[in-house]
N, C-alpha and C. Protein backbone atom coordinates (compact mmCIF):
# COMPACT_ATOMS: atom_id res chain seq x y z
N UNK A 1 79.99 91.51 101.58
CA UNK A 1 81.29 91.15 102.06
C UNK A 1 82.29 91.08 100.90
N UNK A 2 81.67 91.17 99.60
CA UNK A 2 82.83 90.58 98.73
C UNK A 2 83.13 92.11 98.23
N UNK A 3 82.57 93.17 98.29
CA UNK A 3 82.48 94.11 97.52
C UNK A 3 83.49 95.20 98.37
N UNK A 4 83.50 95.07 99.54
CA UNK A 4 83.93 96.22 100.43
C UNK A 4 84.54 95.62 101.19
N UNK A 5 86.26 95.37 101.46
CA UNK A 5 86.67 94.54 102.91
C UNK A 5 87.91 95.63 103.55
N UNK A 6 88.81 95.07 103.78
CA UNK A 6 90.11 96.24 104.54
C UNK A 6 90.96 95.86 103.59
N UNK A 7 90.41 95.23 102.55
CA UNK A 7 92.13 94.73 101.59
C UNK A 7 91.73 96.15 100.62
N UNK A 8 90.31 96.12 99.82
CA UNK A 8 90.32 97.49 99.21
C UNK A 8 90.92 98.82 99.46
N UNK A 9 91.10 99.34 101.19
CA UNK A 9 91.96 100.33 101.83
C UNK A 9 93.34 99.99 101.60
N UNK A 10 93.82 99.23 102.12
CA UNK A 10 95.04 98.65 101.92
C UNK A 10 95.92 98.85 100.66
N UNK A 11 95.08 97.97 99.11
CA UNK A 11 95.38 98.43 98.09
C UNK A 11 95.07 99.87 97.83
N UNK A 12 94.50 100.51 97.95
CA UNK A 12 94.47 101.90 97.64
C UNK A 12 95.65 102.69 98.11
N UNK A 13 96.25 101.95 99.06
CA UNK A 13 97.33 102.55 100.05
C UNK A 13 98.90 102.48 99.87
N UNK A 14 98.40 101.44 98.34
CA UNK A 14 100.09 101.11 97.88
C UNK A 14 100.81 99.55 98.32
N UNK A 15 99.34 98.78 99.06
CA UNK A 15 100.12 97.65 100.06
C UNK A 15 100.11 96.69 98.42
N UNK A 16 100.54 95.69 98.65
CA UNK A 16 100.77 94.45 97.74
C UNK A 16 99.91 93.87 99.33
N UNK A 17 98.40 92.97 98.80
CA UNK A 17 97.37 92.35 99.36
C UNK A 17 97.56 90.79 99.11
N UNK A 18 97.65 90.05 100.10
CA UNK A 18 97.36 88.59 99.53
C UNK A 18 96.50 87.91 100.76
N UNK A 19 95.52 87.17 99.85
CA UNK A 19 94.58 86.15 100.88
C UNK A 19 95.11 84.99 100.63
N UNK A 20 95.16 84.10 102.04
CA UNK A 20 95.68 82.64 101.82
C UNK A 20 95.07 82.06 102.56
N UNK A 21 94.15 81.07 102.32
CA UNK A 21 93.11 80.11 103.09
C UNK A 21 91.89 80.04 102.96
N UNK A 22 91.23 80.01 105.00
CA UNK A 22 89.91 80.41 104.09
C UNK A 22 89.43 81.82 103.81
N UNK A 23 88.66 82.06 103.69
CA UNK A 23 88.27 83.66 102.87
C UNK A 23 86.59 83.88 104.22
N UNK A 24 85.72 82.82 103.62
CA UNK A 24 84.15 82.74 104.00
C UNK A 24 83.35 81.60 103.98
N UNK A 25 82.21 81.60 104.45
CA UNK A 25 81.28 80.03 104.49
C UNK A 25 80.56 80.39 103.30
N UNK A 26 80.71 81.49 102.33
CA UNK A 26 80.23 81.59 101.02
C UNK A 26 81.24 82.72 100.22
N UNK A 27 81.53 81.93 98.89
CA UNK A 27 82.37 82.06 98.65
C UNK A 27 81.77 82.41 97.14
N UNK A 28 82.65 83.80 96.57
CA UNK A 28 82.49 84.24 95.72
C UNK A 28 82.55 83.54 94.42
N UNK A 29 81.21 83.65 93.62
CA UNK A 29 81.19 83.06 92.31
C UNK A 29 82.00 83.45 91.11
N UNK A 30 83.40 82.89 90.67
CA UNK A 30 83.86 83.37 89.23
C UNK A 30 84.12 84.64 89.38
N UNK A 31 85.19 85.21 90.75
CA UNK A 31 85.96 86.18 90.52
C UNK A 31 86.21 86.65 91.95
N UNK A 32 87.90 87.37 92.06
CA UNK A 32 87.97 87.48 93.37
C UNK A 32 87.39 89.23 93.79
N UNK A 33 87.09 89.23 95.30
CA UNK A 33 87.12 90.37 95.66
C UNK A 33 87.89 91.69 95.70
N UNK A 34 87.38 92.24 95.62
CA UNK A 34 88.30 93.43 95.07
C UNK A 34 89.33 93.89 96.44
N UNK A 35 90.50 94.17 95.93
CA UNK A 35 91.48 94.81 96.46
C UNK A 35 92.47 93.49 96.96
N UNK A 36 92.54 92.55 96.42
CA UNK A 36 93.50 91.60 96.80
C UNK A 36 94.22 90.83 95.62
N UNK A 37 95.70 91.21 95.71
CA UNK A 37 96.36 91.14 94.17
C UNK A 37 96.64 90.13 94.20
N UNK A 38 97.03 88.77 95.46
CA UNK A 38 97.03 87.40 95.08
C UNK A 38 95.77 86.83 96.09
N UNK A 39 95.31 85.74 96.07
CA UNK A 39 94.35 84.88 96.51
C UNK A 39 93.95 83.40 96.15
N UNK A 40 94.63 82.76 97.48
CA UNK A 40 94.66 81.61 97.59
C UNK A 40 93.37 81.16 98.46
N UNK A 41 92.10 80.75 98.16
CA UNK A 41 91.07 80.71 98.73
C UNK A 41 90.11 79.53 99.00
N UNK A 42 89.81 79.11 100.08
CA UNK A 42 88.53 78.14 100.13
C UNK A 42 87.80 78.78 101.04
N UNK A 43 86.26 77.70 100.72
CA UNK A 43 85.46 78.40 101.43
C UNK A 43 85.54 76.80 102.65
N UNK A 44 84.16 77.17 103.63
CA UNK A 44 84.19 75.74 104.00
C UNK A 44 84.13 74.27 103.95
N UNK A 45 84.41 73.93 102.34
CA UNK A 45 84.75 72.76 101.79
C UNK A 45 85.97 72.34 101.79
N UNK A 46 87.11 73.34 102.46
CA UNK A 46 88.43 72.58 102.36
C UNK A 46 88.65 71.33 103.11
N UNK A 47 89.58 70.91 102.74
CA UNK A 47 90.76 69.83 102.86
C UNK A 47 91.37 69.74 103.68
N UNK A 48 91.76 68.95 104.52
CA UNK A 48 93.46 68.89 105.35
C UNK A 48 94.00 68.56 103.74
N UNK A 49 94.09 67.08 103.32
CA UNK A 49 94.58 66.76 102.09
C UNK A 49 94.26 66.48 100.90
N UNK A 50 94.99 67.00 100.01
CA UNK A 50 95.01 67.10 98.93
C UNK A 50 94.00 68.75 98.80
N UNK A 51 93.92 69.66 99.28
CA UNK A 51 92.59 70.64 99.57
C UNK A 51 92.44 71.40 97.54
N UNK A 52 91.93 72.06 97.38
CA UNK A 52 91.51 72.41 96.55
C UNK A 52 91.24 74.24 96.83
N UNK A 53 91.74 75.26 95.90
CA UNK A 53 91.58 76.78 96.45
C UNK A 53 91.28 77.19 94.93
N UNK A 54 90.33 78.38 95.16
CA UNK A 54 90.48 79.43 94.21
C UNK A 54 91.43 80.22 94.12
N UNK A 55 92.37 80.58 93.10
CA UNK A 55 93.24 81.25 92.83
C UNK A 55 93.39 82.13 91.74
N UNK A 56 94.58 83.45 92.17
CA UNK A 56 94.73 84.19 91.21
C UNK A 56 96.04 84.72 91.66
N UNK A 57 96.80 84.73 90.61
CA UNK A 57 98.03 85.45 90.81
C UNK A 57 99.11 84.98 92.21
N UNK A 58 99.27 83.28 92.43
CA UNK A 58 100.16 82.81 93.26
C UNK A 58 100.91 82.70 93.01
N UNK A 59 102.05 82.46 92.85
CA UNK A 59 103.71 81.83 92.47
C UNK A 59 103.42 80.76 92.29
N UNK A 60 103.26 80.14 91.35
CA UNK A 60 103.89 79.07 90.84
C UNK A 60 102.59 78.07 90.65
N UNK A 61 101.40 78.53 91.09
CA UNK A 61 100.00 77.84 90.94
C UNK A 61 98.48 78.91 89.53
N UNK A 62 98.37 77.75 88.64
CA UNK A 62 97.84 78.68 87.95
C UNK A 62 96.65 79.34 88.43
N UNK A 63 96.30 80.17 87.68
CA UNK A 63 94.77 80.88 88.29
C UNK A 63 93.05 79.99 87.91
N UNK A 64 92.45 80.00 88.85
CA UNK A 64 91.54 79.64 88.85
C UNK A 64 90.68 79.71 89.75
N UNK A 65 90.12 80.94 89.30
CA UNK A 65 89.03 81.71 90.18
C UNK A 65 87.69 81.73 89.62
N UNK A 66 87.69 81.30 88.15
CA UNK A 66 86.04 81.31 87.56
C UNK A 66 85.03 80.28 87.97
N UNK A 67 83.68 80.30 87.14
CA UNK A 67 82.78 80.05 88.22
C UNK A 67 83.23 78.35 88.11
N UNK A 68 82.83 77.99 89.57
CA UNK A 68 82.99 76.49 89.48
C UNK A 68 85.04 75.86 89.50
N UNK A 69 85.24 76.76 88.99
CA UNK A 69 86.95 76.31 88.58
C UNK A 69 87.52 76.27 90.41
N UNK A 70 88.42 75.23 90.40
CA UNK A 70 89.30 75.42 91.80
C UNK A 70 90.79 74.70 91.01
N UNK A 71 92.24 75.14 91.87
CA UNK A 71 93.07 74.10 91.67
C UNK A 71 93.16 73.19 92.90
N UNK A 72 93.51 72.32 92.10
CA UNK A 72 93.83 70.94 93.27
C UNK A 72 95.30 70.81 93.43
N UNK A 73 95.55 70.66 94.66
CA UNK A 73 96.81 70.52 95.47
C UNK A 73 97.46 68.90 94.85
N UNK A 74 98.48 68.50 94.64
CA UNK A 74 98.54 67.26 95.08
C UNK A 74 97.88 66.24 96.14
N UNK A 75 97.59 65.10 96.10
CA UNK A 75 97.18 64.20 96.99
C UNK A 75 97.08 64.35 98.10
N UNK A 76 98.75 64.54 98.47
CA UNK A 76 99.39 64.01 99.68
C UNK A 76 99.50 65.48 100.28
N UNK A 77 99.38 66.51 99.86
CA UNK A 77 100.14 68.17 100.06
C UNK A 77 98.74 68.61 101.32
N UNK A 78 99.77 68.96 102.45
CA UNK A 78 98.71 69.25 103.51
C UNK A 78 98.24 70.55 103.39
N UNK A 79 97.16 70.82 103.87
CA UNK A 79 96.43 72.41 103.27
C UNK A 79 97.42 73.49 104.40
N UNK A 80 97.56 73.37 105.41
CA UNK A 80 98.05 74.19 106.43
C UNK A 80 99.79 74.34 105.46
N UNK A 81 100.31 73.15 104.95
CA UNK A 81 101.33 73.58 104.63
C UNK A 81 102.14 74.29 102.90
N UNK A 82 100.41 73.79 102.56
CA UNK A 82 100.08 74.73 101.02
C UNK A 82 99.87 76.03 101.56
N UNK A 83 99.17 76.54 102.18
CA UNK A 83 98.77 78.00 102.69
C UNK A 83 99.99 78.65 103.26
N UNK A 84 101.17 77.66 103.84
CA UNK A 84 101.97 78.38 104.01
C UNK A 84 103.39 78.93 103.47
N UNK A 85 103.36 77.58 102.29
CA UNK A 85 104.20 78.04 101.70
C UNK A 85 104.32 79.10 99.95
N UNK A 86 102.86 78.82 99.98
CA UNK A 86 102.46 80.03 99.08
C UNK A 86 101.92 81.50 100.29
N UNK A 87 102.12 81.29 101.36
CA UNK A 87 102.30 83.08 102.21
C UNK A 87 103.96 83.44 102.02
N UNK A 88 104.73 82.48 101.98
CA UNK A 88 106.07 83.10 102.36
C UNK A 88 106.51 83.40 100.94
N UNK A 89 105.98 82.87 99.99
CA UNK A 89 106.04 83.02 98.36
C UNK A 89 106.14 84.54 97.94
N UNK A 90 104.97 84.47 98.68
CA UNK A 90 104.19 86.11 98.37
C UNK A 90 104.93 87.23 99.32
N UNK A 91 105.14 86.70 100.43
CA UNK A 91 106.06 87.95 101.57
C UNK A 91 107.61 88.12 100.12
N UNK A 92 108.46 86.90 99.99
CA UNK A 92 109.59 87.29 99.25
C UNK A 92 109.33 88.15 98.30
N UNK A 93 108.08 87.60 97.17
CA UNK A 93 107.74 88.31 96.55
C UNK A 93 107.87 89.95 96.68
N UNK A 94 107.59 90.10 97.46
CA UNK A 94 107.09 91.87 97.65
C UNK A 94 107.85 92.34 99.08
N UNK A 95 108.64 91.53 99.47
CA UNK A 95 109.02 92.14 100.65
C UNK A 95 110.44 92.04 100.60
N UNK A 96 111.33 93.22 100.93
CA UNK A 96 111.07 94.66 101.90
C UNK A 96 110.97 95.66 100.34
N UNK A 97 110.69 95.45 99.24
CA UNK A 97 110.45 96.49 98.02
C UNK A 97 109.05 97.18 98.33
N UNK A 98 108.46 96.29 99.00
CA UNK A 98 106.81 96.97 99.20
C UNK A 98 106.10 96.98 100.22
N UNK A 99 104.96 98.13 100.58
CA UNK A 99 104.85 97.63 101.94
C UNK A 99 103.67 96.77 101.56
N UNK A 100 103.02 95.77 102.44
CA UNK A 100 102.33 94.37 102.15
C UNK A 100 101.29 93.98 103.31
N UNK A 101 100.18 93.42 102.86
CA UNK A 101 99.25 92.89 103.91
C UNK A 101 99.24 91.48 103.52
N UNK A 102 99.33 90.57 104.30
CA UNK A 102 99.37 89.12 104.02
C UNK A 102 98.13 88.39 105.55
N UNK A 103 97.34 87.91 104.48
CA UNK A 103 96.12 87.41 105.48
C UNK A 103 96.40 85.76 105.43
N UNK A 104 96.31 84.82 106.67
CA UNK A 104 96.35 83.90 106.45
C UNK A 104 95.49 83.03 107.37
N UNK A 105 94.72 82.05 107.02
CA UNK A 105 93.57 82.01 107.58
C UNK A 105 93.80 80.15 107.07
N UNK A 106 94.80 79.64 108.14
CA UNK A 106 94.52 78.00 107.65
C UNK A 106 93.45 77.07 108.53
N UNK A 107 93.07 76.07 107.36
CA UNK A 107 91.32 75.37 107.86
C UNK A 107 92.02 74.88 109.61
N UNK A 108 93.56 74.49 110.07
CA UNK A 108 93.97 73.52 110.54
C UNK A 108 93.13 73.81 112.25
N UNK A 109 92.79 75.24 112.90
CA UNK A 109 91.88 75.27 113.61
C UNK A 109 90.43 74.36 114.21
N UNK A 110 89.90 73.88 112.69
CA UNK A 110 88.31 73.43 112.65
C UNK A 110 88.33 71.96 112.99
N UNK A 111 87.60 71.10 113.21
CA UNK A 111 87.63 70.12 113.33
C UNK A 111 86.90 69.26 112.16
N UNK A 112 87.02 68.31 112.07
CA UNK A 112 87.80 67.18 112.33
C UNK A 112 89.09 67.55 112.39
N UNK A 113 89.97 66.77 113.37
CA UNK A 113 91.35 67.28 113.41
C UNK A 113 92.29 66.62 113.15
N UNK A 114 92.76 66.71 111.80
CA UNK A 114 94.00 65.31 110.98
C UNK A 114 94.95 66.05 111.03
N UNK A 115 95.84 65.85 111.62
CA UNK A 115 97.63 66.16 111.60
C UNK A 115 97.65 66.06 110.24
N UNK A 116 99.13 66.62 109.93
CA UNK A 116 99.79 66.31 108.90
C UNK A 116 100.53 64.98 109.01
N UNK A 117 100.74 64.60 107.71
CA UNK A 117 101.30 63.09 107.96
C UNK A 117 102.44 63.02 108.87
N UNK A 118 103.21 64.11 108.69
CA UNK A 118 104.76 63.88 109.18
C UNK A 118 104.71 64.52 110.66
N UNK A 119 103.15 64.41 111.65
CA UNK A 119 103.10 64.86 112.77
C UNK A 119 101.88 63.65 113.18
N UNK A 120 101.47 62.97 112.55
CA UNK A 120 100.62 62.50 112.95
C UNK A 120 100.68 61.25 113.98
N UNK A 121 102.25 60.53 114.58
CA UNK A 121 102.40 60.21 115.43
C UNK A 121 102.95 60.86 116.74
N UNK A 122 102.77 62.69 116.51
CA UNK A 122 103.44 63.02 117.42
C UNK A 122 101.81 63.27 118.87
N UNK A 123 100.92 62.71 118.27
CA UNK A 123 99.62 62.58 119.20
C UNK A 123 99.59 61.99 120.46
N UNK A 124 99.65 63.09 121.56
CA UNK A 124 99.95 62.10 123.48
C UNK A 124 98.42 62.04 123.57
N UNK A 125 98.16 60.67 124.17
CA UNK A 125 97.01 60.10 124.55
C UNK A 125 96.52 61.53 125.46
N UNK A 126 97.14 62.17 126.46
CA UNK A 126 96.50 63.13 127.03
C UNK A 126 95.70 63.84 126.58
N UNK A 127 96.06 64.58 125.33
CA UNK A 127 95.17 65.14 124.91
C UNK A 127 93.91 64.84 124.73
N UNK A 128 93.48 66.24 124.50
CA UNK A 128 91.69 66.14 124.38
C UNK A 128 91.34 65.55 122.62
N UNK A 129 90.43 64.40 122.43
CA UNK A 129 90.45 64.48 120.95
C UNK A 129 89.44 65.49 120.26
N UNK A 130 88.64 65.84 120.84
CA UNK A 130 87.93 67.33 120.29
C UNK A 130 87.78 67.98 120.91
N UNK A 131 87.60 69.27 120.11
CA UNK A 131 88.27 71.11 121.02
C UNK A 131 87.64 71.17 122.64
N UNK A 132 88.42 71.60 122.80
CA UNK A 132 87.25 71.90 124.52
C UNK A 132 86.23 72.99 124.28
N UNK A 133 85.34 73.07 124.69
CA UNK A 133 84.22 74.52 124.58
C UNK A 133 83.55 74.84 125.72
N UNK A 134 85.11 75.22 126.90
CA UNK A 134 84.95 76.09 128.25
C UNK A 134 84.54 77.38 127.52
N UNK A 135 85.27 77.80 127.16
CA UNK A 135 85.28 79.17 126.84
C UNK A 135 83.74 80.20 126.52
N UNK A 136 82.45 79.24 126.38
CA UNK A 136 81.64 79.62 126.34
C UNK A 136 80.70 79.38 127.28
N UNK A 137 80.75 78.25 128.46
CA UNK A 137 80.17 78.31 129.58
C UNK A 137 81.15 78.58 130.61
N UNK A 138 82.27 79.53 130.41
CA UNK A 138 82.63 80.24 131.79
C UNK A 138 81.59 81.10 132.29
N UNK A 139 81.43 81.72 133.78
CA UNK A 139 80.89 82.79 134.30
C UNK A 139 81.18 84.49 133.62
N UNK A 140 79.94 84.90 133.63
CA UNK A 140 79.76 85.72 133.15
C UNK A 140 81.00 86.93 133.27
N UNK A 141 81.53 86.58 134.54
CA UNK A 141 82.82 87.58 135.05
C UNK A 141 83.97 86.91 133.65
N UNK A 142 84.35 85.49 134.11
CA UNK A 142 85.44 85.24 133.17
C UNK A 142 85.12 85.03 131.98
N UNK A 143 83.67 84.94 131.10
CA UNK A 143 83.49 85.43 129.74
C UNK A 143 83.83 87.19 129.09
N UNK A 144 83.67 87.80 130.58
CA UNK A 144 83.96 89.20 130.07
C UNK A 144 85.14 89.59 129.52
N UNK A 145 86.57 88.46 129.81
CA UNK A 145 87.99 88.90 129.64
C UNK A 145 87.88 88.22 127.92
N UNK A 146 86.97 87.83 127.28
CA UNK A 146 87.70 87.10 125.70
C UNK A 146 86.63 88.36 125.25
N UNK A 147 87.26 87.81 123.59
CA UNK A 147 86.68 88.31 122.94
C UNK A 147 85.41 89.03 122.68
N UNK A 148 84.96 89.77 122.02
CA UNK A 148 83.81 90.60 122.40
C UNK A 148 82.55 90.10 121.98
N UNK A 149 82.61 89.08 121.11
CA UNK A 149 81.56 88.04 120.73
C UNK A 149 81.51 86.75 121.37
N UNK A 150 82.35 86.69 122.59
CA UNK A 150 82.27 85.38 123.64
C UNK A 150 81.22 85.93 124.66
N UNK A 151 81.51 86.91 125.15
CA UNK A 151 80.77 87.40 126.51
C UNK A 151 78.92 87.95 126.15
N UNK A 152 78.63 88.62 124.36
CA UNK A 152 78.12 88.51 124.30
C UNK A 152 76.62 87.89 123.79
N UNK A 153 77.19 86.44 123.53
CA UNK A 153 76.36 84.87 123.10
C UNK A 153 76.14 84.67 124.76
N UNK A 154 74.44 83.71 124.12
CA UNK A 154 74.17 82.94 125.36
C UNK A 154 74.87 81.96 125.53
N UNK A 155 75.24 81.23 126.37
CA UNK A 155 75.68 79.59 127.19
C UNK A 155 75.04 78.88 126.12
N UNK A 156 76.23 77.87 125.98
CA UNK A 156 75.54 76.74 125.23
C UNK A 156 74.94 75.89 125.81
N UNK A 157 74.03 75.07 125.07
CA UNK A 157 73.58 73.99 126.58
C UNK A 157 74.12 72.75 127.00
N UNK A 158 74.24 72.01 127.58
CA UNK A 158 74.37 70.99 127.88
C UNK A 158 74.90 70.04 126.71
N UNK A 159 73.77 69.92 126.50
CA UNK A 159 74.02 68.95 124.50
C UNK A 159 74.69 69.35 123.91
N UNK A 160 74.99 71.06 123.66
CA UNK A 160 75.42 71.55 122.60
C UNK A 160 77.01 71.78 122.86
N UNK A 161 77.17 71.66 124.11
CA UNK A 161 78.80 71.42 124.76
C UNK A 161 79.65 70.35 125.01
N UNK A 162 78.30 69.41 124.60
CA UNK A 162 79.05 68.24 124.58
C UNK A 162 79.05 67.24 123.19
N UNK A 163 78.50 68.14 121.77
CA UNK A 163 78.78 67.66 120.34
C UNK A 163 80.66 67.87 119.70
């Protein structure tokens, strides 16, 4: 995975490449993958706060991609809104002078699920407090309309739909 991805095509193609988030659940030792000219990266150890990324070549964050090395965010700096304001860094950067692939991949999906501070009273009791996981014991008819790796996993069970 680290050797061959769509950013290598891409750069070959003239794009200006940037990764921002996570990357993988294993994460390259002391150097980034080839074909991506900035990279802002965690693996599944990130942060909501204060998160910590491998880097190379961000605006305004030094590099630290060798083995073991990460930078650390400030304290308080939410990861969804580090990832995003080093993507729009990188779009000014290179955009409209170049054409550009910008990947962005923030942890804020996964659970445990911590708002950002300055949203974190916007929480209605309605809501669900962890993800729902219909989507994998629908019927076989309405698993067929998602994705192509929904319809073809078994049903989770019982227990496992309700962790």
């Amino acid at each position: 995975v680290h050797d061959r991805s769509f950013a290598v095509d891409f750069a070959a193609a003239g794009y200006a490449t940037g990764l921002f988030g996570k990357y993988a659940n294993a994460m390259p030792r002391g150097f980034v993958p080839r074909g991506w000219d900035s990279w802002m990266a965690h693996g599944n150890d990130g942060t909501y706060l204060g998160p910590t990324f491998q880097t190379k070549n961000v605006e305004g964050v030094p590099d630290a991609f060798g083995e073991g090395e990460r930078w650390a965010a400030p304290a308080d700096a939410y990861s969804t809104a580090v990832i995003g304001n080093a993507s729009v860094a990188f779009l000014r950067k290179h955009l409209p002078r170049r054409k550009t692939l910008l990947y962005v991949a923030p942890k804020a999906v996964h659970g445990p699920f911590a708002p950002a501070p300055w949203h974190r009273d916007a929480w209605d009791d309605a809501w669900p407090s962890e993800a729902p996981r219909t989507a994998w014991n629908l019927s076989n008819a309405a698993r067929a309309k998602h994705a192509t790796n929904v319809p073809s996993q078994k049903l989770l069970s019982a227990t496992a739909a309700a962790v």
